[in-house]
N, C-alpha and C. Protein backbone atom coordinates (compact mmCIF):
# COMPACT_ATOMS: atom_id res chain seq x y z
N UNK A 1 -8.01 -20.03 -0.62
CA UNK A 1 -7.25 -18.82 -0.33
C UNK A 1 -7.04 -18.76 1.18
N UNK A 2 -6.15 -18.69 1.38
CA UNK A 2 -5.29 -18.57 3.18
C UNK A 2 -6.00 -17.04 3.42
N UNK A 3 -6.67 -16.47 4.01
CA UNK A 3 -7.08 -15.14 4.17
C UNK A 3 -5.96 -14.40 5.34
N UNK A 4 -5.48 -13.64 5.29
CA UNK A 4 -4.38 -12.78 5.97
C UNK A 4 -4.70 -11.94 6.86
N UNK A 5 -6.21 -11.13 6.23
CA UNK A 5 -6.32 -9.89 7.04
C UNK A 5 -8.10 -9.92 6.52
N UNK A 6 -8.94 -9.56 7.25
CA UNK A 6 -10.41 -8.94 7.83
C UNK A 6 -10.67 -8.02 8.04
N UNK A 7 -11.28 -7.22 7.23
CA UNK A 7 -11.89 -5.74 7.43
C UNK A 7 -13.06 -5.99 7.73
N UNK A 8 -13.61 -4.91 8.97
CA UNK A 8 -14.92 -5.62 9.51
C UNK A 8 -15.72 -4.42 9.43
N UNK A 9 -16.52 -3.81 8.93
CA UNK A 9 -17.64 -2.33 9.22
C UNK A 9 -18.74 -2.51 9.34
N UNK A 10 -19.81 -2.15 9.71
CA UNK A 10 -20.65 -1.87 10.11
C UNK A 10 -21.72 -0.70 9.78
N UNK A 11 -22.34 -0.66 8.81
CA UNK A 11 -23.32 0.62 8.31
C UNK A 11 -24.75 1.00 9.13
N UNK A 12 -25.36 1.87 9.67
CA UNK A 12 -26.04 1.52 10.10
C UNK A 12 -27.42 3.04 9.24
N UNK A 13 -28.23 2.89 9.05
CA UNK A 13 -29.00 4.22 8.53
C UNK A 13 -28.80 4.35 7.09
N UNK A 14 -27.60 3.32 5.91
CA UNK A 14 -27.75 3.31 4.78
C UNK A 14 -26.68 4.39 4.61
N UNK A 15 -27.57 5.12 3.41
CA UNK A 15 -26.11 6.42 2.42
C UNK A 15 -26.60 7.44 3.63
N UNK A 16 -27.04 7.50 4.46
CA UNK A 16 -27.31 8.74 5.24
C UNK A 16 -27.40 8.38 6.62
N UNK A 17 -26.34 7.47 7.11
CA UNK A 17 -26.22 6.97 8.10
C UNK A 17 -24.69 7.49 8.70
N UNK A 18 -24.30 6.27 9.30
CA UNK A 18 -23.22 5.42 10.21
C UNK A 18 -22.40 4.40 9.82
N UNK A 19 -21.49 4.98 9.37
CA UNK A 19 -20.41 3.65 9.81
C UNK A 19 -19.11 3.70 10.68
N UNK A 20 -18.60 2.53 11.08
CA UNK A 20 -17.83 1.83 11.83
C UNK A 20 -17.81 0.94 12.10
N UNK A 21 -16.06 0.66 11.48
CA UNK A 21 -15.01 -0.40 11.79
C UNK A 21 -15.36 -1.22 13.20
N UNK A 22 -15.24 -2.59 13.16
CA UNK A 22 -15.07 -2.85 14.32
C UNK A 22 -14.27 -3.00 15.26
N UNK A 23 -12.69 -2.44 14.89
CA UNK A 23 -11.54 -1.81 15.83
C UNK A 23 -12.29 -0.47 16.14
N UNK A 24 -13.16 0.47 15.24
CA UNK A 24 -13.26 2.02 15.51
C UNK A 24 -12.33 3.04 15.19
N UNK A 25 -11.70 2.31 14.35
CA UNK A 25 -10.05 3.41 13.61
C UNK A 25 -11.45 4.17 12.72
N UNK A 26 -12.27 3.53 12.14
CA UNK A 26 -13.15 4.10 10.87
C UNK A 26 -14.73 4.31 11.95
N UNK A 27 -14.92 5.34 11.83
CA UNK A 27 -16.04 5.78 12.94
C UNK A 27 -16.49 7.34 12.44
N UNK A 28 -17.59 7.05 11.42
CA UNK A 28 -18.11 8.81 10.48
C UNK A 28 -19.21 8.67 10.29
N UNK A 29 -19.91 9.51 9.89
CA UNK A 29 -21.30 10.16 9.48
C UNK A 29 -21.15 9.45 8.09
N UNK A 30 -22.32 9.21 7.73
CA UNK A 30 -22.33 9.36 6.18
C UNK A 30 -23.54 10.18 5.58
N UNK A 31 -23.25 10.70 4.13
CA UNK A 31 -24.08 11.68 3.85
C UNK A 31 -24.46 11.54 2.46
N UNK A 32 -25.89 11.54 1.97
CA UNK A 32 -26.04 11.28 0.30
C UNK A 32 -25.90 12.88 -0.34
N UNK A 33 -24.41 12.47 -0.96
CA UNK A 33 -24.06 13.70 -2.14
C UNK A 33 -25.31 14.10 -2.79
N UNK A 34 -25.10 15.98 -2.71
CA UNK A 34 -26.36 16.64 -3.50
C UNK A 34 -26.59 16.12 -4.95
N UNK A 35 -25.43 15.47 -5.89
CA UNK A 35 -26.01 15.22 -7.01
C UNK A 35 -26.87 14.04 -6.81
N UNK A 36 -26.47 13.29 -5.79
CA UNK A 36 -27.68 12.21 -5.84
C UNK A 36 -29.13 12.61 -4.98
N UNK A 37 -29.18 13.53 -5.14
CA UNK A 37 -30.45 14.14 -4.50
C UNK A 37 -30.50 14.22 -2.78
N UNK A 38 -29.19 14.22 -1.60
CA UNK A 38 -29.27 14.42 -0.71
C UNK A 38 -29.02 15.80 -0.47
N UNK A 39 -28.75 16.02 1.13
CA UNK A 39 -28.07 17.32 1.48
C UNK A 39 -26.47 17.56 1.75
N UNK A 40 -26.31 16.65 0.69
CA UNK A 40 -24.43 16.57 1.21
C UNK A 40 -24.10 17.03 2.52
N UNK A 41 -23.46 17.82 2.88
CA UNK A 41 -22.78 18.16 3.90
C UNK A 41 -21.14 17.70 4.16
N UNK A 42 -21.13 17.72 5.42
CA UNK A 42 -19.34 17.65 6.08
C UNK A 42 -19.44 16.33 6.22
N UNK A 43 -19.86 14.90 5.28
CA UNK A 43 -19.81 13.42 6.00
C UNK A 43 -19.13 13.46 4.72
N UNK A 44 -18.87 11.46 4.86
CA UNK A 44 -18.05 11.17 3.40
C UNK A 44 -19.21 10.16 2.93
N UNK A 45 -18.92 9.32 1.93
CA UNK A 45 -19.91 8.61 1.40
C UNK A 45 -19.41 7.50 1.02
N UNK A 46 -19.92 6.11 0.41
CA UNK A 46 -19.51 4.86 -0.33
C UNK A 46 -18.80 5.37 -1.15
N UNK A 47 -18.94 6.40 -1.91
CA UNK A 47 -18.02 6.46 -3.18
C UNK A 47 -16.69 7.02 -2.85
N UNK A 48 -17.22 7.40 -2.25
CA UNK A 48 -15.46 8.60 -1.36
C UNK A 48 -14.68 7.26 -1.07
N UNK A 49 -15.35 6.50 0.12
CA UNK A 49 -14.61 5.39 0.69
C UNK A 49 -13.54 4.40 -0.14
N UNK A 50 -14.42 4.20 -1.15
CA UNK A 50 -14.19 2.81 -2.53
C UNK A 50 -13.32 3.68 -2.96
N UNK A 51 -13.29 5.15 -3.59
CA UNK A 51 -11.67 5.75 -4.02
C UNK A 51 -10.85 5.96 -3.11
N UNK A 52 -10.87 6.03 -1.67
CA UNK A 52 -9.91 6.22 -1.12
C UNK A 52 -9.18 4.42 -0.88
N UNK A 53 -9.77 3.57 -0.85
CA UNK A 53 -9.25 2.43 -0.73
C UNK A 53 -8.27 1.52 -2.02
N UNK A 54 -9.44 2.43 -3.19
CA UNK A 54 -8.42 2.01 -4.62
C UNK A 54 -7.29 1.95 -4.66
N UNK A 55 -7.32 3.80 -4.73
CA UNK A 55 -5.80 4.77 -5.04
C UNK A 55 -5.38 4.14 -3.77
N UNK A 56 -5.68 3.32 -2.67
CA UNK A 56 -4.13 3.37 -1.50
C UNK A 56 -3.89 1.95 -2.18
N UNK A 57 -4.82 1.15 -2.54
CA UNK A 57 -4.24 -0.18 -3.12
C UNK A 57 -3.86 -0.30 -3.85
N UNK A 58 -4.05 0.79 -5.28
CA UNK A 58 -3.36 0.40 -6.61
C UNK A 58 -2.12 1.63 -6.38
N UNK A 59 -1.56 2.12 -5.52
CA UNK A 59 -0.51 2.81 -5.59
C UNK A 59 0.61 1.87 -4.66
N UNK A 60 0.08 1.29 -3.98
CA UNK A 60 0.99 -0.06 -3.56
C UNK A 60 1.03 -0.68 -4.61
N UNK A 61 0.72 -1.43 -5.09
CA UNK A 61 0.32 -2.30 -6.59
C UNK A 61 1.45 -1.54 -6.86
N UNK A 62 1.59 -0.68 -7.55
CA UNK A 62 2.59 0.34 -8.65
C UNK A 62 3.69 0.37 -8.21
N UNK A 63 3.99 0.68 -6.74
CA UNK A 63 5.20 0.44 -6.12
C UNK A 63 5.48 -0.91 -5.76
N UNK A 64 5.02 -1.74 -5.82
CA UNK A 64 5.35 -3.55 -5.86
C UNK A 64 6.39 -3.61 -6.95
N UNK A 65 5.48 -3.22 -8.45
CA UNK A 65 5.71 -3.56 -9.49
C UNK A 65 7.33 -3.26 -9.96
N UNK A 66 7.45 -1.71 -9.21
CA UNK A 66 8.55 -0.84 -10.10
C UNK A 66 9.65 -1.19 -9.12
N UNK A 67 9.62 -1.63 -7.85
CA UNK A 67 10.87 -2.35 -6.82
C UNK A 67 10.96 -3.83 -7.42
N UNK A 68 10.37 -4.44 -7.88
CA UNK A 68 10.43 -6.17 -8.17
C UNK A 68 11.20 -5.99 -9.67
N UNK A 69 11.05 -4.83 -10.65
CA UNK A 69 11.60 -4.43 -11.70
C UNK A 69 13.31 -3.18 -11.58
N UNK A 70 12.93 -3.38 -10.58
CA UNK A 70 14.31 -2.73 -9.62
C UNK A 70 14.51 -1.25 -9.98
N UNK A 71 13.72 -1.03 -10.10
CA UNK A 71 13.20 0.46 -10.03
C UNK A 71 12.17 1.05 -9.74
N UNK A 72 12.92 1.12 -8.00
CA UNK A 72 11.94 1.97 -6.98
C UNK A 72 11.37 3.21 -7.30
N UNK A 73 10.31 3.73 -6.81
CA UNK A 73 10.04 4.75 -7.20
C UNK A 73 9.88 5.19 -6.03
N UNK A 74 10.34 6.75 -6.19
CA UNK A 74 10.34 7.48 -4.73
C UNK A 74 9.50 8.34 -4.13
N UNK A 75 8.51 9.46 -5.03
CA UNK A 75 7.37 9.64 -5.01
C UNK A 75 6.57 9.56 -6.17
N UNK A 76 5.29 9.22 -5.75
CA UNK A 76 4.10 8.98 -6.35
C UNK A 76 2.72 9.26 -5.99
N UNK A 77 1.85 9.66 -6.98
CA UNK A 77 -0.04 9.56 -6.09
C UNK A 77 -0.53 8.83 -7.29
N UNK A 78 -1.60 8.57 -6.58
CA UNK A 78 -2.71 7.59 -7.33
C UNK A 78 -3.81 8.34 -6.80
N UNK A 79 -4.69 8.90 -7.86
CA UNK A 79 -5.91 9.72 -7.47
C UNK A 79 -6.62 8.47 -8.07
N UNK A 80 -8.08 8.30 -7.33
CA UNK A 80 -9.38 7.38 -8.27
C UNK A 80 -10.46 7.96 -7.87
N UNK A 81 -11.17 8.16 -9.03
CA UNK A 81 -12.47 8.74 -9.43
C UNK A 81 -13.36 8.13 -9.57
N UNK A 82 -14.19 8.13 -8.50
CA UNK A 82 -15.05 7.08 -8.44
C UNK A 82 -16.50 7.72 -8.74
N UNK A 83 -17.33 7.47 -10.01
CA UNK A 83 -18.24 7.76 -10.86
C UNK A 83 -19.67 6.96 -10.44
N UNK A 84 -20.47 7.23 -10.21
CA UNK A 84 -21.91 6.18 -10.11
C UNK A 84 -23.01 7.13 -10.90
N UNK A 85 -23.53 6.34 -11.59
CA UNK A 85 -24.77 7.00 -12.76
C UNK A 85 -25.46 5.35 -12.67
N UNK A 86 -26.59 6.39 -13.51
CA UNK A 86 -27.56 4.73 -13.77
C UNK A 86 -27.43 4.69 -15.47
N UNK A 87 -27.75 2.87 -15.56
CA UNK A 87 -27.27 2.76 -16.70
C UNK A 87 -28.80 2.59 -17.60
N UNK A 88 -28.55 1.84 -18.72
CA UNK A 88 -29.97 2.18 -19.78
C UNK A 88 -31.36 1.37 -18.61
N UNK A 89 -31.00 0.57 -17.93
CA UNK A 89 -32.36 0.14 -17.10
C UNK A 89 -32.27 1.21 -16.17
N UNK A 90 -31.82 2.12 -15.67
CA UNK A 90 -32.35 2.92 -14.59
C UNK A 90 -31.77 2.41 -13.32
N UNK A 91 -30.71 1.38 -13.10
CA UNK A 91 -29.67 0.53 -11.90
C UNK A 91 -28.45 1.45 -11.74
N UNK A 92 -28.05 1.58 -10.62
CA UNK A 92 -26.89 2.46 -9.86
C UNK A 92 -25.86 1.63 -10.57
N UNK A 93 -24.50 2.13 -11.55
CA UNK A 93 -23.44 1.55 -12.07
C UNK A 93 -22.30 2.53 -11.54
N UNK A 94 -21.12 1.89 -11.27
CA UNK A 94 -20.47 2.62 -10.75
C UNK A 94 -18.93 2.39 -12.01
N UNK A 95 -18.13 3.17 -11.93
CA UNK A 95 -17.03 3.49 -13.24
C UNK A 95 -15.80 3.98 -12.24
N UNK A 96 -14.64 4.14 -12.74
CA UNK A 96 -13.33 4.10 -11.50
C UNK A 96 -12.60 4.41 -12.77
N UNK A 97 -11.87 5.94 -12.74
CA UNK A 97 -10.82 6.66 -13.41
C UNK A 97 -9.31 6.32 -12.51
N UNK A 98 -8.29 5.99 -12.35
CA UNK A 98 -7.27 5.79 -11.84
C UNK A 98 -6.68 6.74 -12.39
N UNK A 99 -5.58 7.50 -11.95
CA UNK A 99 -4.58 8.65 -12.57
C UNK A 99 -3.37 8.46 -11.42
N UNK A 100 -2.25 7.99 -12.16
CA UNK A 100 -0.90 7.85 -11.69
C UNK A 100 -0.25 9.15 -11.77
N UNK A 101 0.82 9.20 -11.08
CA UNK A 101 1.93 10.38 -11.38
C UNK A 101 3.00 9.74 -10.46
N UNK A 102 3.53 10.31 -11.28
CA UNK A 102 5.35 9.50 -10.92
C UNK A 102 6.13 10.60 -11.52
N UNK A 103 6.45 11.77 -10.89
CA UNK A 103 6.97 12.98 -11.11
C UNK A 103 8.51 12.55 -11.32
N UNK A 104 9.35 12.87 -12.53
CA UNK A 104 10.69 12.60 -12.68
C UNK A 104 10.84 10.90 -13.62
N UNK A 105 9.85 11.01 -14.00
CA UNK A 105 10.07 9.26 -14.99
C UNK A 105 9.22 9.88 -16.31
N UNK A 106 9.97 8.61 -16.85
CA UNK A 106 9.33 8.54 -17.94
C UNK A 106 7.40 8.02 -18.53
N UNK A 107 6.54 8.74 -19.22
CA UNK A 107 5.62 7.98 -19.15
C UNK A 107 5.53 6.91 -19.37
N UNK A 108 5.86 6.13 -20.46
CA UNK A 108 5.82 5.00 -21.01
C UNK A 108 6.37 4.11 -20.42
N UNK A 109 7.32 4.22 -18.90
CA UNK A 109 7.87 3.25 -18.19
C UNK A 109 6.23 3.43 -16.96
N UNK A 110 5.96 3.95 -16.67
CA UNK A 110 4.77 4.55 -16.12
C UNK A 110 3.89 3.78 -16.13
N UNK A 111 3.29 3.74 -17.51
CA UNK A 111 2.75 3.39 -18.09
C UNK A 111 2.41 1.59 -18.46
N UNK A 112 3.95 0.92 -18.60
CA UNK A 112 3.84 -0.11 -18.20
C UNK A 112 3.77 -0.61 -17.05
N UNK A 113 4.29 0.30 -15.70
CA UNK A 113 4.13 -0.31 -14.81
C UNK A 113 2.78 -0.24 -13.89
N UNK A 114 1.99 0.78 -14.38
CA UNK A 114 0.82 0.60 -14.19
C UNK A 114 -0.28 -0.37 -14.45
N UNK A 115 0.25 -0.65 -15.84
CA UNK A 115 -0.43 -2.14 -16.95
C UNK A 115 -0.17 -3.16 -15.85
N UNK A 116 0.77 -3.58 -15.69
CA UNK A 116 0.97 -4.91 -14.94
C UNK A 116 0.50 -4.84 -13.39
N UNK A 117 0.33 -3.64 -12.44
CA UNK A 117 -0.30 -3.78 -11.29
C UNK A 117 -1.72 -3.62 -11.72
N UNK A 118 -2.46 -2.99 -12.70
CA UNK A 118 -3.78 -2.99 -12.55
C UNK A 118 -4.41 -4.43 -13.59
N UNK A 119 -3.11 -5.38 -14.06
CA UNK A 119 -3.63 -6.74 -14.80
C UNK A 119 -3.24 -7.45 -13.75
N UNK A 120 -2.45 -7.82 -13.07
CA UNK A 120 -1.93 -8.95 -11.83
C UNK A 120 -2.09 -8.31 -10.47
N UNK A 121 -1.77 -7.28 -9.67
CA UNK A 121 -1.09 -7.04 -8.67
C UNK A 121 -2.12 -6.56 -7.46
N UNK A 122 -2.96 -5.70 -8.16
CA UNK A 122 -4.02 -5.06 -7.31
C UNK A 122 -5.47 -5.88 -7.31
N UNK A 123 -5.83 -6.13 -5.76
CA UNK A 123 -6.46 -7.24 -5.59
C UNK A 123 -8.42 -6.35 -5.95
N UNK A 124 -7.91 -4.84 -6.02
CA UNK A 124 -9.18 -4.09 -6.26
C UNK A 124 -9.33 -4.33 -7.73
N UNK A 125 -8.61 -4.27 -8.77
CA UNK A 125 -8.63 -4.20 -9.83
C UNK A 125 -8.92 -5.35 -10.06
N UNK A 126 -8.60 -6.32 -9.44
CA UNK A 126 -8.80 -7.75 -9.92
C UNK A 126 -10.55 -8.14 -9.73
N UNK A 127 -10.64 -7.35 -8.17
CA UNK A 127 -12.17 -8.04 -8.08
C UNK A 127 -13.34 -6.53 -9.04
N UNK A 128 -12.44 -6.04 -9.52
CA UNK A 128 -13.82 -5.25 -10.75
C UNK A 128 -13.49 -6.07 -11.53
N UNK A 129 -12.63 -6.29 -12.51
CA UNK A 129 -12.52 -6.39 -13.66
C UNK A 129 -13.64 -7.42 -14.38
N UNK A 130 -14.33 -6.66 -15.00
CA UNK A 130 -15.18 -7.80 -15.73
C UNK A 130 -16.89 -6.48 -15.01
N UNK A 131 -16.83 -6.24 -14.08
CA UNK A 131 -17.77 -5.73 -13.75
C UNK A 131 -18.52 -4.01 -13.28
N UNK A 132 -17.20 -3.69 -13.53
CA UNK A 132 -17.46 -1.70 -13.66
C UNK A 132 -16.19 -1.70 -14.61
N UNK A 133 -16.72 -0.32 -14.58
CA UNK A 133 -15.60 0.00 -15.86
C UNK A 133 -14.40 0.83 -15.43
N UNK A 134 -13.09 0.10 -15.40
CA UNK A 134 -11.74 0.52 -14.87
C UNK A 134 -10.66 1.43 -16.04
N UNK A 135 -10.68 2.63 -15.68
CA UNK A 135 -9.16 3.12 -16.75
C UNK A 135 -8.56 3.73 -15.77
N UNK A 136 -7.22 3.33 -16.48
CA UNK A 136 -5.78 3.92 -15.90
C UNK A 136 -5.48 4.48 -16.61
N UNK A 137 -4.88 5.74 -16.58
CA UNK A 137 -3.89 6.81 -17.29
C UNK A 137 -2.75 7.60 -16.10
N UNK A 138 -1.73 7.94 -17.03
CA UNK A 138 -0.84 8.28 -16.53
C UNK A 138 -0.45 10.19 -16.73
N UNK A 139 -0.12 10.75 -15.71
CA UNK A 139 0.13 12.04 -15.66
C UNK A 139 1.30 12.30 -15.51
């Protein structure tokens, strides 16, 4: 694989630490959410991060799909819900809800074009698949 682009971060203190990028565009607190037994607060967390990186990658993905099928789409969101529980051994598993909207279309065109960026297009979807549990639905 020719690699294109390098994301570089830096954690420092764990879920209740520090991170930052090594440009420093990404430079925050981090904080362990009260359901996982911290003091939450005003930081963000791994799970926040991993959905905000989804939904920006699989909503590119979606708009790849529906311009290469020659039908652009003009607005859209991609919300992802990013879930962590432990599973029957008592191990941190994490689960990823995707929810499209494409206000003014049809679902079922939606719908396929979601199928084909979250089976080929999106390089997030590609590196779960097989190893948390991914659904897409459409709104």
């Amino acid at each position: 694989m020719e690699i294109l682009y390098t994301a570089t971060a830096t954690a420092t203190g764990g879920r209740q630490g520090h991170v930052r990028s090594a440009d420093g565009v990404l430079d925050t607190p981090l904080a362990l959410p009260k359901e996982l037994g911290g003091a939450g607060g005003a930081a963000t967390n791994p799970e926040q991060l991993f959905a905000a990186g989804y939904a920006a990658c699989f909503e590119n993905a979606v708009l790849r799909v529906a311009r290469e099928r020659k039908a652009p789409i003009r607005e859209s969101t991609v919300t992802a819900h990013v879930g962590i529980g432990r599973d029957e051994q008592g191990y941190f598993n994490l689960t990823v809800a995707l929810v499209v909207s494409v206000p003014g279309r049809e679902p079922a065109e939606i719908e396929e074009i979601a199928r084909v960026a979250h089976e080929t297009v999106c390089p997030y979807s590609r590196a779960t698949r097989g190893n948390i549990e991914v659904t897409v639905s459409v709104t």
